[in-house]
C-alpha atoms as a PDB file:
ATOM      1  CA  UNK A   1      43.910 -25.402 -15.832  1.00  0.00           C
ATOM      2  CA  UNK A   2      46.936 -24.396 -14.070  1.00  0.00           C
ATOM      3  CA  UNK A   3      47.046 -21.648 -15.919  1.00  0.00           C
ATOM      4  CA  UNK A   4      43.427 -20.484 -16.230  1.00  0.00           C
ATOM      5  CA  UNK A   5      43.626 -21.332 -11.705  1.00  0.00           C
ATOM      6  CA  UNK A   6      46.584 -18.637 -11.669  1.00  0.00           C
ATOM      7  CA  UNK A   7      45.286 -15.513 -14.171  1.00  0.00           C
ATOM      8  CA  UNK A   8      43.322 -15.129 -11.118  1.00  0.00           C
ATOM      9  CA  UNK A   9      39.779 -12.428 -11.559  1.00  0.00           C
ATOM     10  CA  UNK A  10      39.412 -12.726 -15.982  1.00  0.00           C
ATOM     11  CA  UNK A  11      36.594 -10.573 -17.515  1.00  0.00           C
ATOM     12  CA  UNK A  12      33.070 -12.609 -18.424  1.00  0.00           C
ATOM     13  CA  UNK A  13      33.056 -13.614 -22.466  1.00  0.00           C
ATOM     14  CA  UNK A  14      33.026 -15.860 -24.667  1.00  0.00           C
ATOM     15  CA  UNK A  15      34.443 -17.335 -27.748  1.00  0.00           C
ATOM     16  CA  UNK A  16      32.187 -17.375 -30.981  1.00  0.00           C
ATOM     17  CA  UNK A  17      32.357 -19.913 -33.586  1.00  0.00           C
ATOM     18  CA  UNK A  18      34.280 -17.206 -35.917  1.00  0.00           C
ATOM     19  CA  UNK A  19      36.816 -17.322 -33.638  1.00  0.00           C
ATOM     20  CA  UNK A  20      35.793 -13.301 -31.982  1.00  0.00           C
ATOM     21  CA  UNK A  21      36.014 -12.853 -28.395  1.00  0.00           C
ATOM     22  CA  UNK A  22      33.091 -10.858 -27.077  1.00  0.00           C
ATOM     23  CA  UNK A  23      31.624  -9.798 -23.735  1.00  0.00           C
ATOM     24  CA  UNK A  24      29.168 -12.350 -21.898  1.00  0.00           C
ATOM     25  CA  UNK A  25      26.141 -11.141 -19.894  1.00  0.00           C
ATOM     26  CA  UNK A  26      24.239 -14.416 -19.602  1.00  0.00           C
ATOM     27  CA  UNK A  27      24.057 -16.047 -16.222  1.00  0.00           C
ATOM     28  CA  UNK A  28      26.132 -19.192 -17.499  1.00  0.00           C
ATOM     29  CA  UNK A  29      28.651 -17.189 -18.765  1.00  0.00           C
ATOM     30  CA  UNK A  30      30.846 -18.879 -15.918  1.00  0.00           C
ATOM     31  CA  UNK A  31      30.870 -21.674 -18.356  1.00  0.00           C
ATOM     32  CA  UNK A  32      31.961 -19.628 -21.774  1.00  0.00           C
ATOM     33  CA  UNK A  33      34.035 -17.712 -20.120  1.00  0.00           C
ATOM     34  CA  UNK A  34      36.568 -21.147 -18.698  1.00  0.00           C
ATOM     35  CA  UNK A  35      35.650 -22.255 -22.424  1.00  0.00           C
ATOM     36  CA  UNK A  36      36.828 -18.959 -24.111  1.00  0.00           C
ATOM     37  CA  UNK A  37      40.406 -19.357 -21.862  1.00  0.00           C
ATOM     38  CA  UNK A  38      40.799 -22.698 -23.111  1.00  0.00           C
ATOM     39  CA  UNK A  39      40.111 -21.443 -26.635  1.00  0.00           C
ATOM     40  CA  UNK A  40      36.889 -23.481 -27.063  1.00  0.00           C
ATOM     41  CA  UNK A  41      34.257 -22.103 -29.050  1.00  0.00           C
ATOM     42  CA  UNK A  42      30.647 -21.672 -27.848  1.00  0.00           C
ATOM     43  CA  UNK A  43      27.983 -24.146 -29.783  1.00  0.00           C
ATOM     44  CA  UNK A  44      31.061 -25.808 -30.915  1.00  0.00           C
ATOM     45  CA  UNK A  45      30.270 -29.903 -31.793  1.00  0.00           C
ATOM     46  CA  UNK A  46      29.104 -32.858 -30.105  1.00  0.00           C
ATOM     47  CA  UNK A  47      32.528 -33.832 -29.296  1.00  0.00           C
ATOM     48  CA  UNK A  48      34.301 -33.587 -25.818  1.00  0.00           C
ATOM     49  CA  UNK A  49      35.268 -30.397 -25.322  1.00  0.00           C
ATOM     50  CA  UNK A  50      39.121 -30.264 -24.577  1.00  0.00           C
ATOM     51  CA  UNK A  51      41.646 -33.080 -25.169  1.00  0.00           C
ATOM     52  CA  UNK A  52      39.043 -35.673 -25.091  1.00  0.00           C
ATOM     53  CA  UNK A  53      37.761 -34.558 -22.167  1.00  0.00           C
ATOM     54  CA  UNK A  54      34.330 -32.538 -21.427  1.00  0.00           C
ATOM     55  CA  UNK A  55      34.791 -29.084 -18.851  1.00  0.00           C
ATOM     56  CA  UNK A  56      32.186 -28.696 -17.008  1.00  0.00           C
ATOM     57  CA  UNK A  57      32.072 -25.265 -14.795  1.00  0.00           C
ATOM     58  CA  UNK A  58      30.002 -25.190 -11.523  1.00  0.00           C
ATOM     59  CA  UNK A  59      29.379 -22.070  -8.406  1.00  0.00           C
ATOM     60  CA  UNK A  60      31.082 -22.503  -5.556  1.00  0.00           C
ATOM     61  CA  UNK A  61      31.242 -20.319  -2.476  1.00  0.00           C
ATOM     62  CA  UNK A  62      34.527 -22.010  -1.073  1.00  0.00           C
ATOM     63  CA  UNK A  63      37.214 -23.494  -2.916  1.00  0.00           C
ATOM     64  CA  UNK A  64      38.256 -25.896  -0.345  1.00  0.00           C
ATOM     65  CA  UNK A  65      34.618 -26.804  -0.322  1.00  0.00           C
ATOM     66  CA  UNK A  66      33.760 -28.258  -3.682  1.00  0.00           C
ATOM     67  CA  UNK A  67      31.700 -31.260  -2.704  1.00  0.00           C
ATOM     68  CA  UNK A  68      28.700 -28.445  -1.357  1.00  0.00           C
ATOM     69  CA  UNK A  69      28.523 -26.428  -4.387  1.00  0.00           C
ATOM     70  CA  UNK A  70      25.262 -25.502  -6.216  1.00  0.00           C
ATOM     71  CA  UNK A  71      23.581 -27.834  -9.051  1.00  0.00           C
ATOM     72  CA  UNK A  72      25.763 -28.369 -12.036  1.00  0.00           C
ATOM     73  CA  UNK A  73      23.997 -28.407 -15.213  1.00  0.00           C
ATOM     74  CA  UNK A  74      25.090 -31.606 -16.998  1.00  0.00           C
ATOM     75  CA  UNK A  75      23.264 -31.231 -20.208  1.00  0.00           C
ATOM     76  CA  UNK A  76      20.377 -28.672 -22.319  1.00  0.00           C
ATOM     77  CA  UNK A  77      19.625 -31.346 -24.762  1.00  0.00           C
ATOM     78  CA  UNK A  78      15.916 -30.066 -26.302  1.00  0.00           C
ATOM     79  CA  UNK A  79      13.385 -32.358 -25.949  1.00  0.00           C
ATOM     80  CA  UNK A  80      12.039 -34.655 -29.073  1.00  0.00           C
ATOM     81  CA  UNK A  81       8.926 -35.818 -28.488  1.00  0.00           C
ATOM     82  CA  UNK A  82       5.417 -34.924 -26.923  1.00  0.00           C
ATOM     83  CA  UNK A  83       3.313 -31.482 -27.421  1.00  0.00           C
ATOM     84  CA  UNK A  84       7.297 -29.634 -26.896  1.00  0.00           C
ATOM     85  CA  UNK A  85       7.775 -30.945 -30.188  1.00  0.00           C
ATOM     86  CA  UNK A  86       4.502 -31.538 -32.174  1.00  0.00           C
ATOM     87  CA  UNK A  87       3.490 -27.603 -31.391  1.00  0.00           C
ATOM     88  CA  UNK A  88       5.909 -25.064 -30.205  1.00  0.00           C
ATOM     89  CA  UNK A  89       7.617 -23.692 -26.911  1.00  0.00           C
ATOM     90  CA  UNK A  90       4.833 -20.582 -27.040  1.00  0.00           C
ATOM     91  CA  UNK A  91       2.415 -23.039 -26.951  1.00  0.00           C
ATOM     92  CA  UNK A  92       4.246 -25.538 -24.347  1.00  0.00           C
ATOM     93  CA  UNK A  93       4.491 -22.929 -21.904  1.00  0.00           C
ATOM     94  CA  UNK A  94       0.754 -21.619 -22.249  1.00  0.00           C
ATOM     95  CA  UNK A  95      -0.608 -25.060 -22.021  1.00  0.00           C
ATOM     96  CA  UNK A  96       2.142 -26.363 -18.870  1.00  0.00           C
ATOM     97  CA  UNK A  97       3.305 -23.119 -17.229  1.00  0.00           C
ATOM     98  CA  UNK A  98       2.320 -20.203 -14.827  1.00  0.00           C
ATOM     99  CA  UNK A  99       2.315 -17.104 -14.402  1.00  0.00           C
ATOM    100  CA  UNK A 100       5.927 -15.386 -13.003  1.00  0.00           C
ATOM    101  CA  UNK A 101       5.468 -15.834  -9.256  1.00  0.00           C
ATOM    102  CA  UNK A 102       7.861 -12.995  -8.430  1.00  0.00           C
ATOM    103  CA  UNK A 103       5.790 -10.268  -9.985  1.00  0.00           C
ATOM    104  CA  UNK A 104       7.298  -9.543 -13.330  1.00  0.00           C
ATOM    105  CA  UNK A 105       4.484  -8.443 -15.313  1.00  0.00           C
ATOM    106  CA  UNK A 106       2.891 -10.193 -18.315  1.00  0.00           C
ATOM    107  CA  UNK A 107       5.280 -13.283 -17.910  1.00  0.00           C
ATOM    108  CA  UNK A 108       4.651 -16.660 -18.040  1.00  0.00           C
ATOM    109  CA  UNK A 109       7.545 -19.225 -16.994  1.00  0.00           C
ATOM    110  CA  UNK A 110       8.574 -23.008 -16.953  1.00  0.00           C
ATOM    111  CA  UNK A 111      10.265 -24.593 -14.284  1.00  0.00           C
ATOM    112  CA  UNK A 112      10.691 -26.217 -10.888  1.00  0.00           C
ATOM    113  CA  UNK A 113      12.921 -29.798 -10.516  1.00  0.00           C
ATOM    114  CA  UNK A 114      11.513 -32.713 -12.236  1.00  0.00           C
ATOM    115  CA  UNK A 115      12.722 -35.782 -10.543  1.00  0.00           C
ATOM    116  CA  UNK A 116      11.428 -39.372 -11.507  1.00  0.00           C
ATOM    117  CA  UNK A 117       8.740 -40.517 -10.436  1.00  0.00           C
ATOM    118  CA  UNK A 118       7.200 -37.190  -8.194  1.00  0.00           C
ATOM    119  CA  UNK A 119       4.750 -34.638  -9.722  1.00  0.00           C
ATOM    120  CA  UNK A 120       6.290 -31.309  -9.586  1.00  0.00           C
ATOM    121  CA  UNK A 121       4.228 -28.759  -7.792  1.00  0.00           C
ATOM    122  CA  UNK A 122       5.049 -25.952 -10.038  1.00  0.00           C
ATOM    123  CA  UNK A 123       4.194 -27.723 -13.263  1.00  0.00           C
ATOM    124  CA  UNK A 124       2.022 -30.560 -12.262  1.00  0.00           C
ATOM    125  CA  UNK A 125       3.803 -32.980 -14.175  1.00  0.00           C
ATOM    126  CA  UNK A 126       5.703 -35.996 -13.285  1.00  0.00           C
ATOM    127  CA  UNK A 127       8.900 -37.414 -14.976  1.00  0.00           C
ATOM    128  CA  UNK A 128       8.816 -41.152 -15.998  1.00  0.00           C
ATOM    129  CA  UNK A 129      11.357 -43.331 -17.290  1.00  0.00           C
ATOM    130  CA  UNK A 130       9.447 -45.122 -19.979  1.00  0.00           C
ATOM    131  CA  UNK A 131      11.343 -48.491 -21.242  1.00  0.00           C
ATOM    132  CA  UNK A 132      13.859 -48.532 -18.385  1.00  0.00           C
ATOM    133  CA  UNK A 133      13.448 -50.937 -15.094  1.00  0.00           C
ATOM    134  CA  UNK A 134      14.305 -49.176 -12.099  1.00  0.00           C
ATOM    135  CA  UNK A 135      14.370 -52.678  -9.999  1.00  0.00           C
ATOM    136  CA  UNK A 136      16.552 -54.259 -12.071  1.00  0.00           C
ATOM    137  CA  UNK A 137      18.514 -51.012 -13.553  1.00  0.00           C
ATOM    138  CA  UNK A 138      17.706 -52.156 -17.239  1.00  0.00           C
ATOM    139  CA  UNK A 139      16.945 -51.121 -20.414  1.00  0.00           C
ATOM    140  CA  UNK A 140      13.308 -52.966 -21.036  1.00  0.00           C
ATOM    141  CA  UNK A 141      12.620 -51.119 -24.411  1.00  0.00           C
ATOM    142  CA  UNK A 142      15.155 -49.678 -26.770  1.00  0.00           C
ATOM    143  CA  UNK A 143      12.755 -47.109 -27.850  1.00  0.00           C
ATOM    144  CA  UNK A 144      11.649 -45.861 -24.158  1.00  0.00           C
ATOM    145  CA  UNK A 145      11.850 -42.481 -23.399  1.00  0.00           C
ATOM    146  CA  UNK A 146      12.509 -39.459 -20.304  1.00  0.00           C
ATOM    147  CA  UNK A 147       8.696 -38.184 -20.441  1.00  0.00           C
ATOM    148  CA  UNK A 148       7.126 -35.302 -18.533  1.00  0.00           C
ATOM    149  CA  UNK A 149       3.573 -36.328 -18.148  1.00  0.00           C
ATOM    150  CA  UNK A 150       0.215 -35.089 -17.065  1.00  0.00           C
ATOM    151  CA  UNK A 151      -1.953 -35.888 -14.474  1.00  0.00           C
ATOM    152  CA  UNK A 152      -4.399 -37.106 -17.586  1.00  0.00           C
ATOM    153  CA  UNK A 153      -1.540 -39.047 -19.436  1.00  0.00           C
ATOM    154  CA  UNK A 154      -0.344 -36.549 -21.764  1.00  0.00           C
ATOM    155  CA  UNK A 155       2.960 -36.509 -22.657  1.00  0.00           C
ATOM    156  CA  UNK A 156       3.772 -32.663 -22.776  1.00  0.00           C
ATOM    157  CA  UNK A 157       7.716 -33.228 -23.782  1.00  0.00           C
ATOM    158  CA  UNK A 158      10.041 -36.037 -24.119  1.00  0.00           C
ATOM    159  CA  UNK A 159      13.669 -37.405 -24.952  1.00  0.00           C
ATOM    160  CA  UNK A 160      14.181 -40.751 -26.505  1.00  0.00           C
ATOM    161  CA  UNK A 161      16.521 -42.884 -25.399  1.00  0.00           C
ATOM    162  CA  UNK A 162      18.241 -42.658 -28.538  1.00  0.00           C
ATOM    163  CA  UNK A 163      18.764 -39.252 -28.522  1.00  0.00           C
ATOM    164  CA  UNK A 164      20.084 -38.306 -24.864  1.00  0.00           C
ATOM    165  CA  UNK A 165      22.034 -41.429 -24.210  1.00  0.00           C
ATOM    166  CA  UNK A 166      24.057 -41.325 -27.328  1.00  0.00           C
ATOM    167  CA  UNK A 167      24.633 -37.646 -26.804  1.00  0.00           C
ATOM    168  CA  UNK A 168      25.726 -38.795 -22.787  1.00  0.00           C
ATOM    169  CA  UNK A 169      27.925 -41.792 -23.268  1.00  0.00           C
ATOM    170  CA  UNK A 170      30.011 -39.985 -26.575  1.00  0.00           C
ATOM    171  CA  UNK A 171      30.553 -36.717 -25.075  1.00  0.00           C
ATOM    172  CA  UNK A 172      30.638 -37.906 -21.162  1.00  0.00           C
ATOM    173  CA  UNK A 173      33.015 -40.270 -20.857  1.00  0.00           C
ATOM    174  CA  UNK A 174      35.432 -38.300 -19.394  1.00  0.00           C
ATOM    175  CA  UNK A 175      34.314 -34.983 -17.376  1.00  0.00           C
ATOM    176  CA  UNK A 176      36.253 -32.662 -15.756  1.00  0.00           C
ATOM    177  CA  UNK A 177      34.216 -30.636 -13.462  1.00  0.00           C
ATOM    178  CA  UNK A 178      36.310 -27.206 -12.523  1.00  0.00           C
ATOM    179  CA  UNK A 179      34.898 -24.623  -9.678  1.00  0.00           C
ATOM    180  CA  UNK A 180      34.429 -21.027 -10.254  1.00  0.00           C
ATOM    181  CA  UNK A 181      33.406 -17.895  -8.429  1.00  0.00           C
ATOM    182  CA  UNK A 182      31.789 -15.023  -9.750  1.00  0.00           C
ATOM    183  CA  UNK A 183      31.936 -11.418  -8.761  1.00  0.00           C
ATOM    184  CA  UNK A 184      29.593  -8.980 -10.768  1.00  0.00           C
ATOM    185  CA  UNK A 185      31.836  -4.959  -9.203  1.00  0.00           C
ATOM    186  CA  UNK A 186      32.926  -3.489 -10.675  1.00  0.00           C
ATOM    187  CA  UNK A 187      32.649  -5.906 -14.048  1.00  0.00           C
ATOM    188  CA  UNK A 188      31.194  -9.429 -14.104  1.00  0.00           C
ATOM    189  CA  UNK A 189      34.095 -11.616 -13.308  1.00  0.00           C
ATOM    190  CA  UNK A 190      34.851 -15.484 -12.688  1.00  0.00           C
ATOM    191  CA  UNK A 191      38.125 -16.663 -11.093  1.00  0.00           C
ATOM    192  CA  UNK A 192      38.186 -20.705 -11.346  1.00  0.00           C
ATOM    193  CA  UNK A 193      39.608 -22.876  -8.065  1.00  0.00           C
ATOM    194  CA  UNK A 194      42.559 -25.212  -8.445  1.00  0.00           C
ATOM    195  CA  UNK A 195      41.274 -28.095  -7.338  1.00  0.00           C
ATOM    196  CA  UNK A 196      39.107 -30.277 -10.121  1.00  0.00           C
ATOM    197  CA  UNK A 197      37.150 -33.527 -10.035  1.00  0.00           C
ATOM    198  CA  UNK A 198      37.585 -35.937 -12.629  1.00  0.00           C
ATOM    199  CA  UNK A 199      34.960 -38.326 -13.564  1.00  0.00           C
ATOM    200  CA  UNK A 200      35.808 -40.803 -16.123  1.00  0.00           C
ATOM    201  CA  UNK A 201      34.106 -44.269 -17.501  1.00  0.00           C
ATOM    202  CA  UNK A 202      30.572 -43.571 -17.705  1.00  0.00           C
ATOM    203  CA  UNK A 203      27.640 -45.586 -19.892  1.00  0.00           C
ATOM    204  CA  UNK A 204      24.251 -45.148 -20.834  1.00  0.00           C
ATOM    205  CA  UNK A 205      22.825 -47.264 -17.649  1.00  0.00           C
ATOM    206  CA  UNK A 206      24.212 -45.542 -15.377  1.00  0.00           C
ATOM    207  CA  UNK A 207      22.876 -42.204 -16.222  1.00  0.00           C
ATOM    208  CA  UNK A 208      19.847 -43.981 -16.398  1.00  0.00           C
ATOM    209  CA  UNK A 209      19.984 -44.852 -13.262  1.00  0.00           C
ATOM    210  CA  UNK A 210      21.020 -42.269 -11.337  1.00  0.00           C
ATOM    211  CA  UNK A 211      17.575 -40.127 -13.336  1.00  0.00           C
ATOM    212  CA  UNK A 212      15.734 -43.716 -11.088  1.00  0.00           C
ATOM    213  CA  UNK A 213      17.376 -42.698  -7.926  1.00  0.00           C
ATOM    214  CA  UNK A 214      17.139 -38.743  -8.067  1.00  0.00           C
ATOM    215  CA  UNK A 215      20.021 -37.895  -8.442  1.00  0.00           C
ATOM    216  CA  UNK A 216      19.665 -36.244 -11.619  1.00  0.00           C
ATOM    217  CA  UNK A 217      16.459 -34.391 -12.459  1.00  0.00           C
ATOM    218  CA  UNK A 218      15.590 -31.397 -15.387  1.00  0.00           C
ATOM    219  CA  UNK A 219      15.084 -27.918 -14.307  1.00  0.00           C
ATOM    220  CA  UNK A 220      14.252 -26.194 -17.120  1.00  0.00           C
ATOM    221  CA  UNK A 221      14.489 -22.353 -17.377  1.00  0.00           C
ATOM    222  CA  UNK A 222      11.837 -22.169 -19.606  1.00  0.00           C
ATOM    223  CA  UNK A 223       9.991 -18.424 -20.439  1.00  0.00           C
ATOM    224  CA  UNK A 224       7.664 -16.080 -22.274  1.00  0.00           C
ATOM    225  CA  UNK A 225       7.616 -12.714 -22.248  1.00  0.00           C
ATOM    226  CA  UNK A 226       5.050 -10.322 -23.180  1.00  0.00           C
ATOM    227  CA  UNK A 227       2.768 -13.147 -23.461  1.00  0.00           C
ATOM    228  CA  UNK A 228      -0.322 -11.019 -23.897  1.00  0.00           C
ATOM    229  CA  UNK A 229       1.746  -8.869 -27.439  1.00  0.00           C
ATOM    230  CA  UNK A 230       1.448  -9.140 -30.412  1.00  0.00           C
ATOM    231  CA  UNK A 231       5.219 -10.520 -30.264  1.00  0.00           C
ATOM    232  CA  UNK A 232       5.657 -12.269 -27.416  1.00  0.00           C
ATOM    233  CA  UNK A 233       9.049 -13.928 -26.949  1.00  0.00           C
ATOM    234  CA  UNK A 234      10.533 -16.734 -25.387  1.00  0.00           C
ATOM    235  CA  UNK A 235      13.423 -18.349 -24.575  1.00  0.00           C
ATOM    236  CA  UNK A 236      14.325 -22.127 -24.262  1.00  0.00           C
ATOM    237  CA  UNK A 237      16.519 -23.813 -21.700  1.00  0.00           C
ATOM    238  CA  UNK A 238      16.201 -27.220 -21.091  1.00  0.00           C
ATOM    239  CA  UNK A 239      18.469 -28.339 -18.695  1.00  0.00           C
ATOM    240  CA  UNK A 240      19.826 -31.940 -16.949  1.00  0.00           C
ATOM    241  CA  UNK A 241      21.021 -31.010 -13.529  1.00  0.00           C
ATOM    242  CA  UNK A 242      22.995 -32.789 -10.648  1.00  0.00           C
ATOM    243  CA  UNK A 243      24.259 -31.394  -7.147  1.00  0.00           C
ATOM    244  CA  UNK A 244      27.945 -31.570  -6.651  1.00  0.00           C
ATOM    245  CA  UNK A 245      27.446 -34.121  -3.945  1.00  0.00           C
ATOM    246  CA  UNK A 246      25.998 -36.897  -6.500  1.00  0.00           C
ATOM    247  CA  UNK A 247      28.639 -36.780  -9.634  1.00  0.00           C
ATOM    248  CA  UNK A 248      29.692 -40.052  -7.877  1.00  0.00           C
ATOM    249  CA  UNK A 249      26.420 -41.867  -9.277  1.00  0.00           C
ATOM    250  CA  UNK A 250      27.324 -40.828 -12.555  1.00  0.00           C
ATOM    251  CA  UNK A 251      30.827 -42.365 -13.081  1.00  0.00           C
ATOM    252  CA  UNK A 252      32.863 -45.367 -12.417  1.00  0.00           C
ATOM    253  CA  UNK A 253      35.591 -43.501 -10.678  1.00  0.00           C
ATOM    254  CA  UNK A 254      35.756 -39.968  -9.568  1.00  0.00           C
ATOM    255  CA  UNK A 255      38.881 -38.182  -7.840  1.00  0.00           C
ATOM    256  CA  UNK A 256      39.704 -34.633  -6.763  1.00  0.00           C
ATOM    257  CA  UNK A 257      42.850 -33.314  -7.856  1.00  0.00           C
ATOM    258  CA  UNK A 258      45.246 -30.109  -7.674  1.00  0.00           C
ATOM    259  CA  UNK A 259      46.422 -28.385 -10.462  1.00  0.00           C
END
């Protein structure tokens, strides 16, 4: 990271599975493009990403002030259960989204924070934690579930246990979140701060628990466009989130270091 901290402004891009650079355009290319520098391909496994150890790349304004950064994006695991699955995302976001509320025509979206336990007013649905005991911070049913429910009970998409928390304690353990700043003139350009946190010993309840307490909620990016075509398309993005201030709740120990 030294390295990567020093090379300053570096062109947006990313590193394909072949092995080919190539220009990135996407808003997380903040995250490819600290990937590409530390030669890790994009889509690459479920393993940790670098020397056993995950990179995670969040916005910040300020790099002296890390701790007030924007949400970080922790995982965009697709769901595996509920209408999500049984039908398809065209069909998910007719049945559970809205119309584009900043005008773009003849687009329908999916979004809003989802936090446990509190309908959200874009969607209408509410996140439960089905087979895990927020009082006691337990595990009550192997085969619970992160569900997105209706007001009438439906489950409209889900994650088993199985799924996410495998996926969270293998690749997780050890995170090292790195700040970044982004300027788009005259090219879209990230320049990553030298100071990193690094979160390390992490398990399955915990995560749990900090989805019980709020701290981490989904906030999908969910879309369709040209819903009314003959081709409408669509794009999925499922996403985990947490704000900077709450990694804490996440790990056993987490420290802030210079490189």
């Amino acid at each position: 990271m030294t390295r990567v901290h020093g090379v300053g402004w570096i062109d947006s891009k990313q590193l394909d599975s072949d092995g080919q650079l190539k220009p990135c355009t996407a808003p997380q290319c903040g995250g490819f493009t600290l990937e590409a520098e530390l030669g890790i391909p994009k889509n690459s496994d479920a393993e940790p990403d670098f020397l056993g150890w995950e990179v995670k790349q969040f916005a910040v304004e300020d790099f002296e002030r890390i701790e007030s950064a924007k949400p970080i994006t922790l995982m965009t695991s697709e769901p595996d259960g509920g209408f999500y699955k049984v039908a398809d995302v065209e069909a998910f976001i007719r049945k559970f989204g809205y119309a584009d509320k900043q005008g773009r025509e003849d687009r329908m979206n999916f979004g809003g924070r989802h936090f446990a336990g509190r309908s959200c007013a874009p969607t209408g649905l509410t996140m439960q934690l089905t087979g895990f005991d927020g009082v006691t911070g337990k595990i009550v049913d192997a085969n619970g579930e992160i569900a997105l429910l209706s007001p009438a009970g439906e489950v409209a998409a889900s994650w088993s246990f199985k799924k996410i928390l495998e996926h969270w304690s293998h690749k997780h353990s050890k995170a090292v979140y790195v700040p970044s700043k982004r300027q788009l003139e005259p090219v879209r350009q990230y320049a990553y701060g030298n100071k990193v946190r690094l979160a390390q010993r992490t398990d399955s309840l915990r995560l749990l628990r900090a989805f019980a307490a709020g701290a981490v909620y989904y906030d999908p990016g969910i879309k369709l466009e040209g819903a009314s075509s003959e081709k409408p398309k669509n794009k999925k993005r499922s996403q985990f989130r947490v704000a900077s201030r709450n990694i804490a709740a996440l790990y056993e120990t987490v420290e802030t270091v210079e490189v």
